[in-house]
C-alpha atoms as a PDB file:
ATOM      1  CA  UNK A   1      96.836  77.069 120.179  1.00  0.00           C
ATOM      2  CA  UNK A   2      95.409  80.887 120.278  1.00  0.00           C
ATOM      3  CA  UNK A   3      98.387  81.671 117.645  1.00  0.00           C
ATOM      4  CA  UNK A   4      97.546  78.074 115.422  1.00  0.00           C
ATOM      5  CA  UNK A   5      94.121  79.163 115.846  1.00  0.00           C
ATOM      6  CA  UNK A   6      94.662  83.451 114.423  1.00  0.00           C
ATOM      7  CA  UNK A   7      96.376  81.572 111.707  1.00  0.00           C
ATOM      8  CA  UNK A   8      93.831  79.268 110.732  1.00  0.00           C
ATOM      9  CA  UNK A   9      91.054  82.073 110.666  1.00  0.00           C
ATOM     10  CA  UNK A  10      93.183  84.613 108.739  1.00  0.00           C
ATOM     11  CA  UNK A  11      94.120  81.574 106.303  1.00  0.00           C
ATOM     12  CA  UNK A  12      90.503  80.717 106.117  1.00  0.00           C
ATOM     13  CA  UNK A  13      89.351  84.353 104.652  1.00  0.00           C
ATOM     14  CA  UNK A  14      92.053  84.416 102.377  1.00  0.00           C
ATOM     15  CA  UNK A  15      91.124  81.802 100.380  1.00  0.00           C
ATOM     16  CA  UNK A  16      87.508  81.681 100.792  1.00  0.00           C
ATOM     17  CA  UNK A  17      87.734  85.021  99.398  1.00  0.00           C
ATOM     18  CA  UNK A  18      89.701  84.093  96.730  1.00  0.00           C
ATOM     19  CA  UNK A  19      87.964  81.090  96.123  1.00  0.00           C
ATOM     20  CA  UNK A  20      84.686  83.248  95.949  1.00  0.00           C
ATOM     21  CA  UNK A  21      85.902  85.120  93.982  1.00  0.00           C
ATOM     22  CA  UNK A  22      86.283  82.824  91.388  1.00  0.00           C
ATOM     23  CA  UNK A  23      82.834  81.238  91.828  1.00  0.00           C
ATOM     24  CA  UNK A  24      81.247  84.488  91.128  1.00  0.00           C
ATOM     25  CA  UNK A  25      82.868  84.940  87.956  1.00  0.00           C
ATOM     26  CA  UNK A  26      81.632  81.843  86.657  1.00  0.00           C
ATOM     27  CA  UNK A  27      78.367  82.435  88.310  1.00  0.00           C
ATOM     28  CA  UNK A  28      76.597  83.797  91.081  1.00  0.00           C
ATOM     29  CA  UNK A  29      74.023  81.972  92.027  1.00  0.00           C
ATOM     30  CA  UNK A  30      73.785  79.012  94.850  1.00  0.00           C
ATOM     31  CA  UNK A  31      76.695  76.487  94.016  1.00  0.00           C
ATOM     32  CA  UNK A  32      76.193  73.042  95.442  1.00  0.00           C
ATOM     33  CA  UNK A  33      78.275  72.777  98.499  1.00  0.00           C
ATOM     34  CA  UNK A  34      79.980  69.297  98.124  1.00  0.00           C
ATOM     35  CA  UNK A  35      82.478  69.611 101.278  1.00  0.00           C
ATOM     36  CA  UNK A  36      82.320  72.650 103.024  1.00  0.00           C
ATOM     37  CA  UNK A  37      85.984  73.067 103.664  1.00  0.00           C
ATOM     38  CA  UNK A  38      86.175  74.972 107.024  1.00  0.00           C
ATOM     39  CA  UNK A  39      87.105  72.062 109.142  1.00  0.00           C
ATOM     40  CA  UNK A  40      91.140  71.116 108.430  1.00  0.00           C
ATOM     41  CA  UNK A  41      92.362  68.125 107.347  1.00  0.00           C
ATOM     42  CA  UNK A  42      95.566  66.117 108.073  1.00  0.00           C
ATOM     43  CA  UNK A  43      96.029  64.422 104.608  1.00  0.00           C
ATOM     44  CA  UNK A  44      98.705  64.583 102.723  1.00  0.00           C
ATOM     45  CA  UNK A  45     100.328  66.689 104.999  1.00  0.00           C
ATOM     46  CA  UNK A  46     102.196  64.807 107.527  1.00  0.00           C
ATOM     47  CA  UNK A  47     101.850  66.549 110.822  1.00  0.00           C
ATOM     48  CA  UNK A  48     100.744  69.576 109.435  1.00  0.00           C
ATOM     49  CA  UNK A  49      97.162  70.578 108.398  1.00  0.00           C
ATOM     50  CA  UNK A  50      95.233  72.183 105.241  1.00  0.00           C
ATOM     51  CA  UNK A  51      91.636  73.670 104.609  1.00  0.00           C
ATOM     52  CA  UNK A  52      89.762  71.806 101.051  1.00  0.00           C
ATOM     53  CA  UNK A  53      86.619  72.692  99.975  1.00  0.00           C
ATOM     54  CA  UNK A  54      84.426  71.959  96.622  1.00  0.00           C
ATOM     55  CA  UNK A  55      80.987  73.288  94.974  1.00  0.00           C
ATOM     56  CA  UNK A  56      79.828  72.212  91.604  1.00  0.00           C
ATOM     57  CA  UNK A  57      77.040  74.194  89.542  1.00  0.00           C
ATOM     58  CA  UNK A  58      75.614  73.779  86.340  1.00  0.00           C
ATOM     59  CA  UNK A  59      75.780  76.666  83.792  1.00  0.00           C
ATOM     60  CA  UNK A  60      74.376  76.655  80.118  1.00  0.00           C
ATOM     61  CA  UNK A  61      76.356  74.881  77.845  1.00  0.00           C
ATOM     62  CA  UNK A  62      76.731  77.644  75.473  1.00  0.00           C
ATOM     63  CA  UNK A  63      78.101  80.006  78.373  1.00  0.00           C
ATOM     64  CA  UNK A  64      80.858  77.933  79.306  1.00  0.00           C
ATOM     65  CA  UNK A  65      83.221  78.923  77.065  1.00  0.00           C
ATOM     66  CA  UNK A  66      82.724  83.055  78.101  1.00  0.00           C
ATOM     67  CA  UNK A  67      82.833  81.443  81.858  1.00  0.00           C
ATOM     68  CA  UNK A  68      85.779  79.981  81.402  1.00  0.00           C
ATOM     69  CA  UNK A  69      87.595  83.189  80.165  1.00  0.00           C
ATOM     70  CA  UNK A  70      85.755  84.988  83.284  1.00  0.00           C
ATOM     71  CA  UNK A  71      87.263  82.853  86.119  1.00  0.00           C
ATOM     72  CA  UNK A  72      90.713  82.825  84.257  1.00  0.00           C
ATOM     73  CA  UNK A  73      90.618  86.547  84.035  1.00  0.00           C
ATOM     74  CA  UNK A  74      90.002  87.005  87.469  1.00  0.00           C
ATOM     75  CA  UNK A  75      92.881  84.337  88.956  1.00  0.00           C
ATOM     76  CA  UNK A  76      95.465  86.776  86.086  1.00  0.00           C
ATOM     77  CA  UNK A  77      94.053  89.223  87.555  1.00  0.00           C
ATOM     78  CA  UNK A  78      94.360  88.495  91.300  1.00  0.00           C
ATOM     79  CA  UNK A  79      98.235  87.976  90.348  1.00  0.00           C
ATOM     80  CA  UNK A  80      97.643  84.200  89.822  1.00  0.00           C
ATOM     81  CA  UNK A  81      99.599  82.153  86.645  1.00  0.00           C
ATOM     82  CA  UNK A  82      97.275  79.737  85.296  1.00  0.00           C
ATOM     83  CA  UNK A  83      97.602  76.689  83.576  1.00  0.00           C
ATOM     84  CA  UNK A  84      94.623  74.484  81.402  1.00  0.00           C
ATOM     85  CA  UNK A  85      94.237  71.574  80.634  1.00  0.00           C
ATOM     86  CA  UNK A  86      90.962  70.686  77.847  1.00  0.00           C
ATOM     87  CA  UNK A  87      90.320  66.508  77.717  1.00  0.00           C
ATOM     88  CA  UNK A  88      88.287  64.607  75.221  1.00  0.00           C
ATOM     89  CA  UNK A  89      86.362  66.471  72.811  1.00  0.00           C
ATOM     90  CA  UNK A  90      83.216  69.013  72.774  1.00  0.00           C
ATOM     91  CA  UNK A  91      80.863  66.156  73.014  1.00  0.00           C
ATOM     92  CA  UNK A  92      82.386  64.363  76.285  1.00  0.00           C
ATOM     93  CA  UNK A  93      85.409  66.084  77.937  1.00  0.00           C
ATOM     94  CA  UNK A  94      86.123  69.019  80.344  1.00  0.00           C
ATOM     95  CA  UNK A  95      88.136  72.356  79.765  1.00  0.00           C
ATOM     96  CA  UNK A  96      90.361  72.749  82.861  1.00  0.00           C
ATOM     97  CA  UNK A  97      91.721  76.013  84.594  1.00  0.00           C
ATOM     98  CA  UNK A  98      94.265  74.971  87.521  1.00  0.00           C
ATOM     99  CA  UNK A  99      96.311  76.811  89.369  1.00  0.00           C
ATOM    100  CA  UNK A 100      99.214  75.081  91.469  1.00  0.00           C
ATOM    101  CA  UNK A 101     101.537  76.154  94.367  1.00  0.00           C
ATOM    102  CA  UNK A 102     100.745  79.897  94.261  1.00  0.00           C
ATOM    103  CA  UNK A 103      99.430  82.395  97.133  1.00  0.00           C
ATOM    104  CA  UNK A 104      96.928  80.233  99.210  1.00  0.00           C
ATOM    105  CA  UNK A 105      96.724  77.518  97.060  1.00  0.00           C
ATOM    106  CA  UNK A 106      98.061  74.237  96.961  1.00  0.00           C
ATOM    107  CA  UNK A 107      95.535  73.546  94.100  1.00  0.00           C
ATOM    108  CA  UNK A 108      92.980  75.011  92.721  1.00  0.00           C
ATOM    109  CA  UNK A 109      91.045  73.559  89.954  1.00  0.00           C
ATOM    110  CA  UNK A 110      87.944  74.789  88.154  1.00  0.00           C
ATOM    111  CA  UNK A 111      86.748  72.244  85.616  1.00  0.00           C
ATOM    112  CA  UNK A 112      84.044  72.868  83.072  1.00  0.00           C
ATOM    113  CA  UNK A 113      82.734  69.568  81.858  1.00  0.00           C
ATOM    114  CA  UNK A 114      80.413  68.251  78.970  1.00  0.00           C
ATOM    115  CA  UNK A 115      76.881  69.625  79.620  1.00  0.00           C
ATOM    116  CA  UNK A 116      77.442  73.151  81.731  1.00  0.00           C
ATOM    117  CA  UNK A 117      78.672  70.786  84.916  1.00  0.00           C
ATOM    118  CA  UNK A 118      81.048  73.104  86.756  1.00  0.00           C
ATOM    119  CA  UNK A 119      83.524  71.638  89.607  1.00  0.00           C
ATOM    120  CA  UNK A 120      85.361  74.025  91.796  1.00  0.00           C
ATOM    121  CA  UNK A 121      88.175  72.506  93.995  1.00  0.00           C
ATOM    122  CA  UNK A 122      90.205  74.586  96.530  1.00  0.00           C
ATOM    123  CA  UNK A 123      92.982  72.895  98.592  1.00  0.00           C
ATOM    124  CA  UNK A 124      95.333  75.230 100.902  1.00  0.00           C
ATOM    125  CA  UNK A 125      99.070  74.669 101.239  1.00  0.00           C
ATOM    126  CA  UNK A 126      99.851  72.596 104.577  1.00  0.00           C
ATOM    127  CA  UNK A 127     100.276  74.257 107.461  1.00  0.00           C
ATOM    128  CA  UNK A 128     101.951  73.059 110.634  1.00  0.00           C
ATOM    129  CA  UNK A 129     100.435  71.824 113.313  1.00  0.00           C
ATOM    130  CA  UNK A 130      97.815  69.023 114.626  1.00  0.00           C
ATOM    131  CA  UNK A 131      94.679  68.846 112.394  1.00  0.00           C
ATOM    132  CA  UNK A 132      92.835  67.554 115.143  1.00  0.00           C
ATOM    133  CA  UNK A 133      93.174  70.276 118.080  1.00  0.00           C
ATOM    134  CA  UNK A 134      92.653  72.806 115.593  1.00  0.00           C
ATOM    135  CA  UNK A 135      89.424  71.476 114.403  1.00  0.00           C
ATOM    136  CA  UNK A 136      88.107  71.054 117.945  1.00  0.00           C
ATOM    137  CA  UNK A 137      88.990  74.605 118.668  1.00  0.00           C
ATOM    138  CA  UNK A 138      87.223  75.835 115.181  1.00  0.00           C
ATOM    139  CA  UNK A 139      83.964  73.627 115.708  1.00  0.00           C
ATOM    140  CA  UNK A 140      83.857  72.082 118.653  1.00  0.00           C
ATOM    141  CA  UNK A 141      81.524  69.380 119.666  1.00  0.00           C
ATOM    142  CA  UNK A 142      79.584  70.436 116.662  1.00  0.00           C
ATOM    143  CA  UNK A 143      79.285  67.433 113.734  1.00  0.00           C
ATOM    144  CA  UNK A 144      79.488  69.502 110.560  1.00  0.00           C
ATOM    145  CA  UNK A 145      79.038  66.894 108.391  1.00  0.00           C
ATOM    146  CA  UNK A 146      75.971  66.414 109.598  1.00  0.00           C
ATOM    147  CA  UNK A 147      73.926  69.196 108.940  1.00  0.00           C
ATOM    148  CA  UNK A 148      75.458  72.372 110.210  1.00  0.00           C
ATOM    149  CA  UNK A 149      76.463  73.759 107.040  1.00  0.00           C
ATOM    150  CA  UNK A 150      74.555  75.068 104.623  1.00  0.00           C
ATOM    151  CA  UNK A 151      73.811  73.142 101.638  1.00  0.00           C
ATOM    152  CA  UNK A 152      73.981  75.252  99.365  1.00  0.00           C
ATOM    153  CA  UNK A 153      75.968  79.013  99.435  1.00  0.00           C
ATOM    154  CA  UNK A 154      76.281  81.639  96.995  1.00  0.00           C
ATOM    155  CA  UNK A 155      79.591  83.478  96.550  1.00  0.00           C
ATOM    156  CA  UNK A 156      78.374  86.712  97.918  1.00  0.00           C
ATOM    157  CA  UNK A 157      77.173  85.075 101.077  1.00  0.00           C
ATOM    158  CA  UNK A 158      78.586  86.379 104.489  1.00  0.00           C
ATOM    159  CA  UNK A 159      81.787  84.182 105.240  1.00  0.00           C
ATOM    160  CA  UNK A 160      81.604  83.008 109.054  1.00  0.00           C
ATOM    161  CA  UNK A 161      84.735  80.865 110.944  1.00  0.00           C
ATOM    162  CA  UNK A 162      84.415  78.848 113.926  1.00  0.00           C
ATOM    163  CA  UNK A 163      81.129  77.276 115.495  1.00  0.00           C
ATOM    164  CA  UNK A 164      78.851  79.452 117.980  1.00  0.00           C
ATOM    165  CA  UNK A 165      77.280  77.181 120.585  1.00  0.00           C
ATOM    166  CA  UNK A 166      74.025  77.020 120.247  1.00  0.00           C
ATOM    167  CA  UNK A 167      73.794  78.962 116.690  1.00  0.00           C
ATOM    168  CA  UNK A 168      70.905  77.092 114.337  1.00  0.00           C
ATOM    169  CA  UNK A 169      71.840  75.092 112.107  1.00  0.00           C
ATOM    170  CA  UNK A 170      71.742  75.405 108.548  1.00  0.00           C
ATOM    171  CA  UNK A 171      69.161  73.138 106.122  1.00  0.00           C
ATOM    172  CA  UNK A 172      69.662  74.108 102.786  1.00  0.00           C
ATOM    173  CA  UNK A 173      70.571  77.746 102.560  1.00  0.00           C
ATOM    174  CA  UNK A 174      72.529  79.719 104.945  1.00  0.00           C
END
């Protein structure tokens, strides 16, 4: 489990890193944290495991376009290929930047949508092992979904892995 648990932790930084990376090309404010993606998860990977996470911002409309550009600079230029994928038109649709099966990343998606509504999805490759001892070693009895993450987080926040007993909890900003 110690090993599982090294490997988990070093996979964690990697692509928080990455994925904050990202984020704060597009902007650098607080994003919206819609699932925190610390704690690993068992689907879609048979016995094995994978780390998801997803924020979502709003940017000016007008912006998008240079924001776009931004994050796709930064993936080219963290050695990333990157595909897009634009659907509908300017008044309802979203401008896609994905990137699939490459370092970290199962899937990464950024998607800019109709109004400045930004999405940021980050799923890991699977890993083996059981989802389930490895998140009771990362958080313990801790509930994260209820409460103990922050809210909100801004790209240039400290990252953190793993659950200190007795640590406060977060309400809305870390």
């Amino acid at each position: 489990m110690e090993e599982q648990f090294a490997q988990a932790e070093r996979l964690y930084y990697a692509y928080r890193e990455t994925t904050n990376g990202v984020l704060a090309a597009i902007d650098e404010g607080a994003w919206k944290v819609n699932g925190y993606g610390m704690t690993p998860s068992g689907a879609g990977c048979g016995d094995g495991w994978k780390y998801e996470l997803s924020r979502s911002t709003k940017v000016d409309p007008a912006d998008a376009p240079a924001r776009r550009t931004a994050a796709v600079d930064y993936l080219v230029g963290e050695g990333f290929e990157v595909e897009g994928m634009d659907l509908g038109d300017d008044e309802l649709g979203s401008r896609d930047v994905i990137v699939r099966e490459q370092g970290v990343y199962s899937l990464l998606t950024v998607t800019f949508a109709t109004g400045g509504n930004v999405l940021v999805v980050a799923t890991t490759q699977c890993n083996p092992g059981d989802p389930h001892a490895l998140a009771d070693r990362i958080v313990g009895d801790v509930r994260p979904g209820q409460g103990y993450f922050p809210k909100r987080e801004s790209p240039s926040d400290p990252l953190f892995f793993g659950i200190t007993p007795g640590d406060p909890q977060f309400t809305d900003e870390p």
